[in-house]
PDB file of N, CA and C in Angstrom:
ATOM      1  N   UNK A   1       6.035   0.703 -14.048  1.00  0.00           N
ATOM      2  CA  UNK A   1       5.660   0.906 -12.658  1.00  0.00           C
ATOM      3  C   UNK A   1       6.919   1.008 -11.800  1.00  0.00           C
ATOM      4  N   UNK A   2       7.818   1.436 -12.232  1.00  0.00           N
ATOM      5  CA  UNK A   2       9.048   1.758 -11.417  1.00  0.00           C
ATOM      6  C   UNK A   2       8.842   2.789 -10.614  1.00  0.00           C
ATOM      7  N   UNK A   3       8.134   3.979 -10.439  1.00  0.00           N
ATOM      8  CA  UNK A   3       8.146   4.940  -9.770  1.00  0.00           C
ATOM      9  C   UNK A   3       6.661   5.154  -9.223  1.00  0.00           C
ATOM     10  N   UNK A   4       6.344   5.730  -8.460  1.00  0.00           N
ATOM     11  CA  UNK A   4       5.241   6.039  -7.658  1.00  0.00           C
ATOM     12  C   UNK A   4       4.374   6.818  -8.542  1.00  0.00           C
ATOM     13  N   UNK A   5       5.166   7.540  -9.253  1.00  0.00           N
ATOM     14  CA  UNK A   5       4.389   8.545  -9.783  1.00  0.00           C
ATOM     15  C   UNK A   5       3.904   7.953 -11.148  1.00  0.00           C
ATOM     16  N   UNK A   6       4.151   6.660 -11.862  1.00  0.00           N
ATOM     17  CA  UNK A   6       3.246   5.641 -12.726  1.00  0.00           C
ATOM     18  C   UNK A   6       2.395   4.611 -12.273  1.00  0.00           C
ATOM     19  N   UNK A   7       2.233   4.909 -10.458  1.00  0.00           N
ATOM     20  CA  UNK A   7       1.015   3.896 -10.269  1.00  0.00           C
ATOM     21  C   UNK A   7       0.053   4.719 -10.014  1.00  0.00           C
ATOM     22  N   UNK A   8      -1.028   3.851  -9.842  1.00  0.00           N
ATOM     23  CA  UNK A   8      -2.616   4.351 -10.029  1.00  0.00           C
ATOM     24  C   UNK A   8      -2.797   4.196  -8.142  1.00  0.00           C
ATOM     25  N   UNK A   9      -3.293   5.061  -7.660  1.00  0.00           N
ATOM     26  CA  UNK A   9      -4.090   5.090  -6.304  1.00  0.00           C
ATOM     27  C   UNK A   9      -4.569   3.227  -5.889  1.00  0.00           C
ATOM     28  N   UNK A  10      -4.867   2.474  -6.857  1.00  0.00           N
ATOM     29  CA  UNK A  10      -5.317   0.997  -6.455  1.00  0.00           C
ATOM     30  C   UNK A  10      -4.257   0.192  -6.487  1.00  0.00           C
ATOM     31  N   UNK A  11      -3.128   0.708  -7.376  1.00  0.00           N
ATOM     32  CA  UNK A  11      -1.581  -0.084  -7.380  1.00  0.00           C
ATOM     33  C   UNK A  11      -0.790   0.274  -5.754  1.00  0.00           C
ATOM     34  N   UNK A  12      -1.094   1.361  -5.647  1.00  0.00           N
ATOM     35  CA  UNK A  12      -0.145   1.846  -4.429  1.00  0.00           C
ATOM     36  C   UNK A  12      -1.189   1.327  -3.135  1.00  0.00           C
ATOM     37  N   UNK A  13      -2.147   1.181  -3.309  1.00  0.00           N
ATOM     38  CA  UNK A  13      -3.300   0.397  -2.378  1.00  0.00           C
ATOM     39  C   UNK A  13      -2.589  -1.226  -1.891  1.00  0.00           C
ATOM     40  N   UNK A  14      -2.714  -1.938  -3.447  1.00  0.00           N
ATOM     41  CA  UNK A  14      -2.672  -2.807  -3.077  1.00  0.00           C
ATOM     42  C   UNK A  14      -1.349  -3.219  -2.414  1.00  0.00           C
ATOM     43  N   UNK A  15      -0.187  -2.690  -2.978  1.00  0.00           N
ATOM     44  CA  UNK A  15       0.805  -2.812  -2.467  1.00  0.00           C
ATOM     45  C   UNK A  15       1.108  -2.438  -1.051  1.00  0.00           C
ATOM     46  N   UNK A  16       0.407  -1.756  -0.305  1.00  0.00           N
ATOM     47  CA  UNK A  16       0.202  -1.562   1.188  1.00  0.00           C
ATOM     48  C   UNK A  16      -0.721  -2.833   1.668  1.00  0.00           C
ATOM     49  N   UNK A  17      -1.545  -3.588   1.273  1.00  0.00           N
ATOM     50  CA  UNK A  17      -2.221  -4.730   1.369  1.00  0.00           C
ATOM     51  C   UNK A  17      -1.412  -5.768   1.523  1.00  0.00           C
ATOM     52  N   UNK A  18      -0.336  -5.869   0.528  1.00  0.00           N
ATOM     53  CA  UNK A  18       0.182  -7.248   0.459  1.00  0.00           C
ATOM     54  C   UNK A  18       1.135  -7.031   1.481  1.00  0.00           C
ATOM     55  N   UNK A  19       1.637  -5.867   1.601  1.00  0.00           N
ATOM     56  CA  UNK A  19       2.742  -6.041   2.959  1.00  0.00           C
ATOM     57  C   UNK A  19       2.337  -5.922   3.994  1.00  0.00           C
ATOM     58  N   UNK A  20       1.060  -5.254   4.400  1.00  0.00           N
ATOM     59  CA  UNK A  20       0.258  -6.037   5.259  1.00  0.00           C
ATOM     60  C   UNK A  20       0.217  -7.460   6.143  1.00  0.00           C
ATOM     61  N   UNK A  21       0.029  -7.967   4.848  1.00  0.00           N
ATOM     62  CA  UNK A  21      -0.314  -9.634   5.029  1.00  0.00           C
ATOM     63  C   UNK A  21       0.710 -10.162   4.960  1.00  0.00           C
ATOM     64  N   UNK A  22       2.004  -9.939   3.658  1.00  0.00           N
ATOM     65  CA  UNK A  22       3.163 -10.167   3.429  1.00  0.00           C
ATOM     66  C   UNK A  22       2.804 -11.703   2.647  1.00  0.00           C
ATOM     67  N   UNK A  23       1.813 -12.503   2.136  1.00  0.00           N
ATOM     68  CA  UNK A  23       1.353 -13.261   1.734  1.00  0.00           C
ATOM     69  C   UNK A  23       0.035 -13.405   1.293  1.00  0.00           C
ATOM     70  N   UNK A  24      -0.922 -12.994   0.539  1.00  0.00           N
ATOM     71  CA  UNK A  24      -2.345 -12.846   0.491  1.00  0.00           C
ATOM     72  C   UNK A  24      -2.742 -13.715  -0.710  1.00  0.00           C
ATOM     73  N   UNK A  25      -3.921 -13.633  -0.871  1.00  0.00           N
ATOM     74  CA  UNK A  25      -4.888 -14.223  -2.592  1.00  0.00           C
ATOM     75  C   UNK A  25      -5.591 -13.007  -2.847  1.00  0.00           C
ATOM     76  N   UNK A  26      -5.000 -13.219  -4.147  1.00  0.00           N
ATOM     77  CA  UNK A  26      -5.925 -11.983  -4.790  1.00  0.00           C
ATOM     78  C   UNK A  26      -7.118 -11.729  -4.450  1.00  0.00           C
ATOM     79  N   UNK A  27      -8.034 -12.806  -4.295  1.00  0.00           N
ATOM     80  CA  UNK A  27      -9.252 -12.487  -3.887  1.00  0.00           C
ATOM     81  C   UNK A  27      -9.686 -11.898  -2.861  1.00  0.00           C
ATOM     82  N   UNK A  28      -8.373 -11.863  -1.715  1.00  0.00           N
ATOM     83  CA  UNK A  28      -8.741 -11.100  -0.779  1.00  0.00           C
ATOM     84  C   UNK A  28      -8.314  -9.508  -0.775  1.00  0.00           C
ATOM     85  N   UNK A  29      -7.436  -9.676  -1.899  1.00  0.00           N
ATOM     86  CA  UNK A  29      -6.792  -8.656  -2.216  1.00  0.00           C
ATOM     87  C   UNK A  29      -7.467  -7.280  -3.230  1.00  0.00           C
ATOM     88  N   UNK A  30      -8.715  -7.664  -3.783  1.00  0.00           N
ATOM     89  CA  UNK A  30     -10.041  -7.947  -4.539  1.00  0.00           C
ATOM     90  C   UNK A  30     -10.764  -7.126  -3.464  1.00  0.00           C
ATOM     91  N   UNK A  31     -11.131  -7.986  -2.605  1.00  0.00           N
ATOM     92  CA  UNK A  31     -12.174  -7.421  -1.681  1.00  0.00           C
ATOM     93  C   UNK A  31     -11.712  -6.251  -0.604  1.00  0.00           C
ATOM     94  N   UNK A  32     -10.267  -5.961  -0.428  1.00  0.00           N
ATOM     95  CA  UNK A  32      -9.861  -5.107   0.125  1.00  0.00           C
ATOM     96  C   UNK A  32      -9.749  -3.594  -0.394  1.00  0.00           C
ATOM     97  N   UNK A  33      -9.725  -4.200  -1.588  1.00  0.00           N
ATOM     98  CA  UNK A  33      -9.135  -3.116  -2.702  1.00  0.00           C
ATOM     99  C   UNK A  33     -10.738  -2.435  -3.416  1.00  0.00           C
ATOM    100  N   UNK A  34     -11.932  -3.630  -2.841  1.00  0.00           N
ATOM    101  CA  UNK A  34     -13.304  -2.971  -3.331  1.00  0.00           C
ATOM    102  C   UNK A  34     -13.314  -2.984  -5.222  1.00  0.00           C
ATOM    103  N   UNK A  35     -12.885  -3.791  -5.271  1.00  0.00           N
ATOM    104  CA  UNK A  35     -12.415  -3.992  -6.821  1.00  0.00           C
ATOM    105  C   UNK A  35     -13.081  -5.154  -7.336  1.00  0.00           C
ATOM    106  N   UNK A  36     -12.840  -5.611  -8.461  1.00  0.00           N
ATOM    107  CA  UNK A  36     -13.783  -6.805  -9.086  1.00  0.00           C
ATOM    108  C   UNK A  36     -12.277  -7.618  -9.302  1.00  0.00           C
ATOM    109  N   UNK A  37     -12.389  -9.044  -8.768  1.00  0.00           N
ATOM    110  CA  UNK A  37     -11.635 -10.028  -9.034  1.00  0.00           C
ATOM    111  C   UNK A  37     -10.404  -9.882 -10.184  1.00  0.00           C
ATOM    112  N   UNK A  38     -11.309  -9.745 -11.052  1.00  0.00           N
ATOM    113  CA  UNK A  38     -10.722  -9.586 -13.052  1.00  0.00           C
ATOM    114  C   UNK A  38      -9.959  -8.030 -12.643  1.00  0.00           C
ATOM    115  N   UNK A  39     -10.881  -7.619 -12.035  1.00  0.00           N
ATOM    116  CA  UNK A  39      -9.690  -5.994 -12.385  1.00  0.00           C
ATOM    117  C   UNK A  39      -8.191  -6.195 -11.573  1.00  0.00           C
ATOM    118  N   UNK A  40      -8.628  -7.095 -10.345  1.00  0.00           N
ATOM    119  CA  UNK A  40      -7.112  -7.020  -9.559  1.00  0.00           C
ATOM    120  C   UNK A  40      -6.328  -8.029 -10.257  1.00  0.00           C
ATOM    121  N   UNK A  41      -7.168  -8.876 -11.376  1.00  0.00           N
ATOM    122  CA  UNK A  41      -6.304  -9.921 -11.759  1.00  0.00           C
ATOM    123  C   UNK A  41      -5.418  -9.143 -12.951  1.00  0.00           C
ATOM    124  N   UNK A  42      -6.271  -8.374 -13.845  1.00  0.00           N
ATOM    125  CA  UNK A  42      -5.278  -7.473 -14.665  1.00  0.00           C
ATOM    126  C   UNK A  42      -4.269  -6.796 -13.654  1.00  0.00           C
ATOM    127  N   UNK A  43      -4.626  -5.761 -12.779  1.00  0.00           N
ATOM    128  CA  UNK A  43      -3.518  -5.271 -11.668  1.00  0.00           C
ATOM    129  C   UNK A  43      -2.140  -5.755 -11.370  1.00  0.00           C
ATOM    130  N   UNK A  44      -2.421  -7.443 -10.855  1.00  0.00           N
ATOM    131  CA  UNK A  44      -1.732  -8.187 -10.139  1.00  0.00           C
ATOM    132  C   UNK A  44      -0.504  -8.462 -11.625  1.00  0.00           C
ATOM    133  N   UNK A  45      -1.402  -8.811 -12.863  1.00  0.00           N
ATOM    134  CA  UNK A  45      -0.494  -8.857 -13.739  1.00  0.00           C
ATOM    135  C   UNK A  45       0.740  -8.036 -14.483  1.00  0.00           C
ATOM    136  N   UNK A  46      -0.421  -6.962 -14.365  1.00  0.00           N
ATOM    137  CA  UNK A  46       0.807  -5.645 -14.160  1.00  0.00           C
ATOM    138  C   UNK A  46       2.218  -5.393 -13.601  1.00  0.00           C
ATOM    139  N   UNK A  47       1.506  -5.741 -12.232  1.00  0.00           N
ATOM    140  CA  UNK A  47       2.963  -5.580 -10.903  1.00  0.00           C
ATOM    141  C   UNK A  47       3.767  -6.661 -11.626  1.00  0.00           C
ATOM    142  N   UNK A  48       3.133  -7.433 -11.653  1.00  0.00           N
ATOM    143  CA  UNK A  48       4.568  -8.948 -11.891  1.00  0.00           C
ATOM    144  C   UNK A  48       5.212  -8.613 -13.050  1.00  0.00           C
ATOM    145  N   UNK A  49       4.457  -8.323 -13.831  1.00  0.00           N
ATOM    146  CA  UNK A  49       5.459  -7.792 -15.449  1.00  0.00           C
ATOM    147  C   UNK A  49       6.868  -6.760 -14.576  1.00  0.00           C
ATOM    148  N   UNK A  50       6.357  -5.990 -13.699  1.00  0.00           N
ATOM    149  CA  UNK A  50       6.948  -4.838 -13.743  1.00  0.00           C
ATOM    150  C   UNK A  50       7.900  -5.163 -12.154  1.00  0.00           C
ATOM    151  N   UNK A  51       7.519  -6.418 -11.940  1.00  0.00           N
ATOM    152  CA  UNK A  51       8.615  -7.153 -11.055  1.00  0.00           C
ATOM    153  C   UNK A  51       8.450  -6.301  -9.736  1.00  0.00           C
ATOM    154  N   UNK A  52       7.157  -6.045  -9.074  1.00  0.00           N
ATOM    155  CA  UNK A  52       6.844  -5.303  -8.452  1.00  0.00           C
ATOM    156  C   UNK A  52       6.150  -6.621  -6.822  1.00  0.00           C
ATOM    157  N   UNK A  53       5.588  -7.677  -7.421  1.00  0.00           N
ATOM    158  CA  UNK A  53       5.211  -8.483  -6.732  1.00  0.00           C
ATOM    159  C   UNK A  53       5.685  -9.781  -7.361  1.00  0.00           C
ATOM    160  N   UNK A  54       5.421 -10.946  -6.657  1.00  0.00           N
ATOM    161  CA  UNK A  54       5.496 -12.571  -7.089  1.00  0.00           C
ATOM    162  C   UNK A  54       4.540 -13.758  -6.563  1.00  0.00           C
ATOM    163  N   UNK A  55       3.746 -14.262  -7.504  1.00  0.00           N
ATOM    164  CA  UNK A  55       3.037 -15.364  -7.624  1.00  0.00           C
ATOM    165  C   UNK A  55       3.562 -16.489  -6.923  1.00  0.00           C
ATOM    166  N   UNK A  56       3.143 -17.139  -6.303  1.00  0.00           N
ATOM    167  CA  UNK A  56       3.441 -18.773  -5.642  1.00  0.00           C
ATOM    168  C   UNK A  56       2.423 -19.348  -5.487  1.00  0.00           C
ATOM    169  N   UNK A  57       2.212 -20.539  -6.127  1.00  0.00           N
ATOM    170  CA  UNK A  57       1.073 -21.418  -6.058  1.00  0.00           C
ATOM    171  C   UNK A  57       1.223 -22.062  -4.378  1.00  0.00           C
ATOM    172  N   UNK A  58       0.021 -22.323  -3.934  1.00  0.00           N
ATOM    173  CA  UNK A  58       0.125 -22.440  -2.303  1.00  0.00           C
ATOM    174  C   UNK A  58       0.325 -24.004  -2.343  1.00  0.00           C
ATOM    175  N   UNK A  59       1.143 -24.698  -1.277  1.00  0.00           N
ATOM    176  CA  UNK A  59       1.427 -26.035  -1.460  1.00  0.00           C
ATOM    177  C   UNK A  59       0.501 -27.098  -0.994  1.00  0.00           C
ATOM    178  N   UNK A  60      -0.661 -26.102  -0.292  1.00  0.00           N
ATOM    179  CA  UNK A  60      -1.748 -27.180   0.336  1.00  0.00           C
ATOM    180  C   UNK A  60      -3.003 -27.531  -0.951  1.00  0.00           C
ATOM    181  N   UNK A  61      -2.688 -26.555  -2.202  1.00  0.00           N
ATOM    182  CA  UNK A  61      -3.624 -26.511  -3.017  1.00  0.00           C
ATOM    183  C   UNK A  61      -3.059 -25.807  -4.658  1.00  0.00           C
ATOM    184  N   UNK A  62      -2.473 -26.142  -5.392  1.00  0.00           N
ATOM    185  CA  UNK A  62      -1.839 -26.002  -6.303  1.00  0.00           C
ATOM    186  C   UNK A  62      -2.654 -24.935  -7.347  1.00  0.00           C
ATOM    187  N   UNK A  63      -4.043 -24.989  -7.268  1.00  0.00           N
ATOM    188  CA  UNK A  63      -4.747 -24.181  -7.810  1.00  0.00           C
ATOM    189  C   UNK A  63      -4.743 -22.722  -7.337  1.00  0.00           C
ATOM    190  N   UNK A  64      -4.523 -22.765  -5.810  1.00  0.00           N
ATOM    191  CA  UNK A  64      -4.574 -21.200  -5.167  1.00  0.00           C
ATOM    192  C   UNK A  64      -2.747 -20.211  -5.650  1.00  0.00           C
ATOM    193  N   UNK A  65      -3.407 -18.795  -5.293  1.00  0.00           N
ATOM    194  CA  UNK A  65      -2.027 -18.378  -5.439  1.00  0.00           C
ATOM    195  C   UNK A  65      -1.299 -17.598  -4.644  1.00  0.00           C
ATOM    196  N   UNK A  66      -0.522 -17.213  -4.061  1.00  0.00           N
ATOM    197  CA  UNK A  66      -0.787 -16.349  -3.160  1.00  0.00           C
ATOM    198  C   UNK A  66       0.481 -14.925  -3.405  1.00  0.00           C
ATOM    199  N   UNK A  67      -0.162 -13.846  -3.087  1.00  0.00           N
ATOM    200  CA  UNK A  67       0.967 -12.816  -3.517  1.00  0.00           C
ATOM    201  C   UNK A  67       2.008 -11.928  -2.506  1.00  0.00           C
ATOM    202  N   UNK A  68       3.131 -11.752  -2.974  1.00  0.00           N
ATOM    203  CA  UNK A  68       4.011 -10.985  -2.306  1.00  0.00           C
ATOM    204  C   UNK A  68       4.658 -10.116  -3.014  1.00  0.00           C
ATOM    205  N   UNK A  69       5.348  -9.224  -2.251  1.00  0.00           N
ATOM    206  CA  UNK A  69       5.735  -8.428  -2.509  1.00  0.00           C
ATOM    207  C   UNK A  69       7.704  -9.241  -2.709  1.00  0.00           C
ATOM    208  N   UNK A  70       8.354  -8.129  -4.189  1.00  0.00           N
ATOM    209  CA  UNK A  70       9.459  -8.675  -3.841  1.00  0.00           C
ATOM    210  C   UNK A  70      10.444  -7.196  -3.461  1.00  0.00           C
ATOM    211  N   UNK A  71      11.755  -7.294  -3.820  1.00  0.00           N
ATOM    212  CA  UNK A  71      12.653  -6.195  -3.060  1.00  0.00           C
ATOM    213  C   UNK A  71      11.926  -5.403  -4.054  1.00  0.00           C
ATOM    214  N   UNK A  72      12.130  -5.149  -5.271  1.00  0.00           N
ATOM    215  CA  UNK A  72      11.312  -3.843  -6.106  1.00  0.00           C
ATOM    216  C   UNK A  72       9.935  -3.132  -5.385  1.00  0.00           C
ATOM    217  N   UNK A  73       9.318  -4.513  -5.003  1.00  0.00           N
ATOM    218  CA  UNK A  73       8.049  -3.819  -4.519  1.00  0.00           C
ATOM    219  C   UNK A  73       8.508  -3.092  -3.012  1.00  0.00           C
ATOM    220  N   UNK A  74       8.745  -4.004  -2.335  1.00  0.00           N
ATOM    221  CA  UNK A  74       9.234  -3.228  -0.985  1.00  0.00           C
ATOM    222  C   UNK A  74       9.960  -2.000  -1.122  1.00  0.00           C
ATOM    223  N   UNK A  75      10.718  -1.702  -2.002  1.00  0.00           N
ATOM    224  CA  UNK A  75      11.192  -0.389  -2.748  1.00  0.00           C
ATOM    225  C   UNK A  75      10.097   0.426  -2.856  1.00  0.00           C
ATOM    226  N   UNK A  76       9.555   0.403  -3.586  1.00  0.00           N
ATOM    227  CA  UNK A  76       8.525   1.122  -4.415  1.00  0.00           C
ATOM    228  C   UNK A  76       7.278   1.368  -3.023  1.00  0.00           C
ATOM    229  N   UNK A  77       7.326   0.596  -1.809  1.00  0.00           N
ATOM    230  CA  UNK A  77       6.238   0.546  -0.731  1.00  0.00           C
ATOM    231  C   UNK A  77       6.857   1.854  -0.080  1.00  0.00           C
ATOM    232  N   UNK A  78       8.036   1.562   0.241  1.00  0.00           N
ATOM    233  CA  UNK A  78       9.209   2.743   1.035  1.00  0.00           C
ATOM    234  C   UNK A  78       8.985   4.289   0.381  1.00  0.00           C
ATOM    235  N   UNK A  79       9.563   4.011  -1.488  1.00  0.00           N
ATOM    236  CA  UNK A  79       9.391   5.497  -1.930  1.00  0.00           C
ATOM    237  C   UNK A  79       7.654   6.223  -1.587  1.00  0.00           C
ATOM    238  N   UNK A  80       6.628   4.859  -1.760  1.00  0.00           N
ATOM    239  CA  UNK A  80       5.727   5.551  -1.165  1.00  0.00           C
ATOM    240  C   UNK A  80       5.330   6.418  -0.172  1.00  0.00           C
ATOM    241  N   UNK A  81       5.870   5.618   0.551  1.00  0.00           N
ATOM    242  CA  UNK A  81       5.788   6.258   2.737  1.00  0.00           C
ATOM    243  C   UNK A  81       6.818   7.626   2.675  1.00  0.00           C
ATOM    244  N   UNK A  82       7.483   7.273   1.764  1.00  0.00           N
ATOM    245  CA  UNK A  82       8.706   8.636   1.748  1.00  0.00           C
ATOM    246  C   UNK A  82       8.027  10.192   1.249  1.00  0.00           C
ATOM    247  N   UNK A  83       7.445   9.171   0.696  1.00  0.00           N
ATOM    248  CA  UNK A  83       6.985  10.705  -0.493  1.00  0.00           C
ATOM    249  C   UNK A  83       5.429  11.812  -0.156  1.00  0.00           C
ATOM    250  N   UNK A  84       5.106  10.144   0.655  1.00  0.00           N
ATOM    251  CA  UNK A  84       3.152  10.582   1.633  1.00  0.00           C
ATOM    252  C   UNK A  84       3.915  11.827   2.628  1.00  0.00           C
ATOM    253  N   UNK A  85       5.011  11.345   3.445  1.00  0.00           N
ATOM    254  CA  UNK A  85       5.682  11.698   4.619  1.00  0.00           C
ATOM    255  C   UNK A  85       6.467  13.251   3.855  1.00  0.00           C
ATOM    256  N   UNK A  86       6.996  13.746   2.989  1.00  0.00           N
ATOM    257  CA  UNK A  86       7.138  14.698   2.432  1.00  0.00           C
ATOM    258  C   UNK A  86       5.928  15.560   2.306  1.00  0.00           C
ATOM    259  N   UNK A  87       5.318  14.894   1.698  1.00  0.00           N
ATOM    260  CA  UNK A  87       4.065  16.470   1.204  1.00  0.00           C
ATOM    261  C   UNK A  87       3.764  16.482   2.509  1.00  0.00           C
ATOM    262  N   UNK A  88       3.378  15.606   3.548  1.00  0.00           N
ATOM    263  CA  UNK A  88       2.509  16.190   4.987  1.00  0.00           C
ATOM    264  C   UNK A  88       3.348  17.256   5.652  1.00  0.00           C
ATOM    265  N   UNK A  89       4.733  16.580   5.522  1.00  0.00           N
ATOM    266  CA  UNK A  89       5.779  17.519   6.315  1.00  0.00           C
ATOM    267  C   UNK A  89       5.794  19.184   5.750  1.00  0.00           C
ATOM    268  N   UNK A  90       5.911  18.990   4.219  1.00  0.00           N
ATOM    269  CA  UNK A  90       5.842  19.978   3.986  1.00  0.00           C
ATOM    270  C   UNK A  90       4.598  21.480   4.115  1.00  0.00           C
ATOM    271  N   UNK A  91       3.142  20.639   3.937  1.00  0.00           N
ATOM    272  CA  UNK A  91       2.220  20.848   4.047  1.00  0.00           C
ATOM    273  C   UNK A  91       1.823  21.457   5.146  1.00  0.00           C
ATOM    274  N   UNK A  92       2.012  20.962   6.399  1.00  0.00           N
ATOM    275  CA  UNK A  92       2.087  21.220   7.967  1.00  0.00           C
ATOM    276  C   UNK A  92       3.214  22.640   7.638  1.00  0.00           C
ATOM    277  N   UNK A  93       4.466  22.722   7.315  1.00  0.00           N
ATOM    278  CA  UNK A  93       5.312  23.736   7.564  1.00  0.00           C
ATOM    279  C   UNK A  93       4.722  24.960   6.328  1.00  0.00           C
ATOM    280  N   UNK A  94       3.860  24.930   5.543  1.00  0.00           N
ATOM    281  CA  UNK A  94       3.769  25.964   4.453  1.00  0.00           C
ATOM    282  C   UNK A  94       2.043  25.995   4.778  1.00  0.00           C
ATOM    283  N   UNK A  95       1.071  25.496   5.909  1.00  0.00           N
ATOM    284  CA  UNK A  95       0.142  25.816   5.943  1.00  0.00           C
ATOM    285  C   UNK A  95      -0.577  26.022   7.434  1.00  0.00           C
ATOM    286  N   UNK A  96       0.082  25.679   8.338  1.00  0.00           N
ATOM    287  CA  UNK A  96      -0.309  25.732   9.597  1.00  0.00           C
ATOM    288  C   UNK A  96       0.487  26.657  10.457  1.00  0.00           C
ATOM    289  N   UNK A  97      -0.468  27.632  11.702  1.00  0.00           N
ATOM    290  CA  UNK A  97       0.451  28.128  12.312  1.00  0.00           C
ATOM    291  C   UNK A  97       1.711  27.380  13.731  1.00  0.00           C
ATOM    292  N   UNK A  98       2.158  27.626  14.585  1.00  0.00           N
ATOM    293  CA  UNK A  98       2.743  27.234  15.258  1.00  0.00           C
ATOM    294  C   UNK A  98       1.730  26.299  16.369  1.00  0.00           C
ATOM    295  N   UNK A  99       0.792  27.564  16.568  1.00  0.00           N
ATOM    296  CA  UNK A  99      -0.162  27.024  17.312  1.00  0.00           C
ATOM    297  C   UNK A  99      -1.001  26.006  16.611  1.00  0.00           C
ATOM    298  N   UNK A 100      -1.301  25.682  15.499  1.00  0.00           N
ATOM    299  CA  UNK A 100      -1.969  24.569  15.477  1.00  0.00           C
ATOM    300  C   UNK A 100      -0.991  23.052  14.982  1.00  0.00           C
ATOM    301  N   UNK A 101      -0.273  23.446  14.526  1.00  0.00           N
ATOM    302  CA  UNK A 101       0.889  22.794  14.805  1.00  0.00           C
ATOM    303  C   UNK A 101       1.255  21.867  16.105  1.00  0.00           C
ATOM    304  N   UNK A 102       1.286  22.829  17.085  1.00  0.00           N
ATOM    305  CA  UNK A 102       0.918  21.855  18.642  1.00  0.00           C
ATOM    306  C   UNK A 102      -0.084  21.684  18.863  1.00  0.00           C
ATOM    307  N   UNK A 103      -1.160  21.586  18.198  1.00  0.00           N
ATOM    308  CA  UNK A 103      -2.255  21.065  18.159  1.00  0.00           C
ATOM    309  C   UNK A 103      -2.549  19.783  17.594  1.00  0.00           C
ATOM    310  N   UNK A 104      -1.947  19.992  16.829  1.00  0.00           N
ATOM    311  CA  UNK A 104      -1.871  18.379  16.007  1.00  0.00           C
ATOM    312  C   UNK A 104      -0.591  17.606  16.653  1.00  0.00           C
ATOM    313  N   UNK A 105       0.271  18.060  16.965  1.00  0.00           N
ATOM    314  CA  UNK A 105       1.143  16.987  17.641  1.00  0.00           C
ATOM    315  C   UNK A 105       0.683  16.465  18.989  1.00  0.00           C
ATOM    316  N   UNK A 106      -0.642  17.123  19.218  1.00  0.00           N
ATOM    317  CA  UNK A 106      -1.311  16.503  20.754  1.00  0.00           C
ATOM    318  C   UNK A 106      -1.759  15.980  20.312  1.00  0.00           C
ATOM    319  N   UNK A 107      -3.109  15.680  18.797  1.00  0.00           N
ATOM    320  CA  UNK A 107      -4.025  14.378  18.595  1.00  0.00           C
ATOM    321  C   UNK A 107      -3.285  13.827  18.145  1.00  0.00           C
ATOM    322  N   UNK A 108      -2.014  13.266  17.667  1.00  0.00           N
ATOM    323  CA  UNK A 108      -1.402  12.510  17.214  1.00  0.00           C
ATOM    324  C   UNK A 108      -1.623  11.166  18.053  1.00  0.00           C
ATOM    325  N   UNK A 109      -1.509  11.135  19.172  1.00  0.00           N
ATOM    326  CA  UNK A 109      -1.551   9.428  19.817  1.00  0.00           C
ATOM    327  C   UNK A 109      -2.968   9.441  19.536  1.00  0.00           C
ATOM    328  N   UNK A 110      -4.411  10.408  19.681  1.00  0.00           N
ATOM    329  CA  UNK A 110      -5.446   9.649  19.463  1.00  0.00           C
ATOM    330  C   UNK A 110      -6.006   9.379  18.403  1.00  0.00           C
ATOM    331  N   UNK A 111      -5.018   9.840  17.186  1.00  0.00           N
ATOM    332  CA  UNK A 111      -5.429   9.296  15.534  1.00  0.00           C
ATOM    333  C   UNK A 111      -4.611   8.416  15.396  1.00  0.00           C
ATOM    334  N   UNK A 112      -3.265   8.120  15.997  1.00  0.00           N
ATOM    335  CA  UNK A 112      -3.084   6.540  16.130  1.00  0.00           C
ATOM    336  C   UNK A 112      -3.953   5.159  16.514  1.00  0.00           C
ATOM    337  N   UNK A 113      -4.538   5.792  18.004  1.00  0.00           N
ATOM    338  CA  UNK A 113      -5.418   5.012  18.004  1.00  0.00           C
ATOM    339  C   UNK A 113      -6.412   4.557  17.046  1.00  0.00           C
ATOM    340  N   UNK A 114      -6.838   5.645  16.639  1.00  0.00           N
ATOM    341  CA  UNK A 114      -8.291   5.386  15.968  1.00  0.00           C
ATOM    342  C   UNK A 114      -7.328   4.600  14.210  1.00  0.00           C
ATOM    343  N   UNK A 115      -6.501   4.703  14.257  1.00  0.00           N
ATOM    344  CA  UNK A 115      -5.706   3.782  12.941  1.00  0.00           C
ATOM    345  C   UNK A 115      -5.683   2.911  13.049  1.00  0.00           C
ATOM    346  N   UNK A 116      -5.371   2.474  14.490  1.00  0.00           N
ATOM    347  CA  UNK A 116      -5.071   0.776  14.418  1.00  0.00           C
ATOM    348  C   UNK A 116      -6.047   0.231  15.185  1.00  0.00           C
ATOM    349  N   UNK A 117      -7.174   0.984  15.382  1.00  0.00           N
ATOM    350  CA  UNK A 117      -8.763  -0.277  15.802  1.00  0.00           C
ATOM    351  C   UNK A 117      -9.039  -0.979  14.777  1.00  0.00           C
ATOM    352  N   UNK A 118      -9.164  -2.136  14.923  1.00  0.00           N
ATOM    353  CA  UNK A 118      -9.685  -3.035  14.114  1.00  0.00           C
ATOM    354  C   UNK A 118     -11.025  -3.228  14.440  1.00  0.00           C
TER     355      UNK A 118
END
């Protein structure tokens, strides 16, 4: 899992999740991801083999765990955004005309909006 292009659509998910939160439980990580517990628990095991995230048992409860991301992963979050941000760029310049082009740079603040309603 060193490169973007060996994770799966739910690896590169979750890894936008945890930096999100920058601290989460799988289980929430589970329900975000629309996944079954066991599948994010194989997942989660994955990343850590591949030094992508890190486990810490929580100190109020030794049984819980909670996940982060480490520099690899934050790496690997970046080449993501790099690489989403390439094909659009490119995509926009090899498929749109000028005019719709300034068309989309006008809805741009109101598909921001509609991104960050919670």
């Amino acid at each position: 899992m060193s490169s973007v292009a060996s994770c799966s659509m739910t690896e590169i998910e979750t890894v936008g999740h945890i930096a999100r939160h920058q601290r989460i439980q799988p289980t929430e990580l589970a329900v975000l991801t629309r996944i079954t517990p066991q599948s994010m628990s194989q997942i989660l095991t994955g990343m850590e083999k591949a030094g992508v995230i890190k486990k810490v048992a929580a100190k109020e409860d030794k049984r819980k765990v909670y996940i982060s991301l480490t520099a690899a992963g934050r790496d690997l979050l970046e080449q993501t955004r790099y690489e989403r941000d390439e094909w659009l760029k490119k995509s926009i310049d090899e498929t749109l005309t000028k005019e719709e082009t300034e068309i989309l740079a006008k809805a741009i603040p109101i598909l921001n909006k509609l991104a960050i309603k919670k």
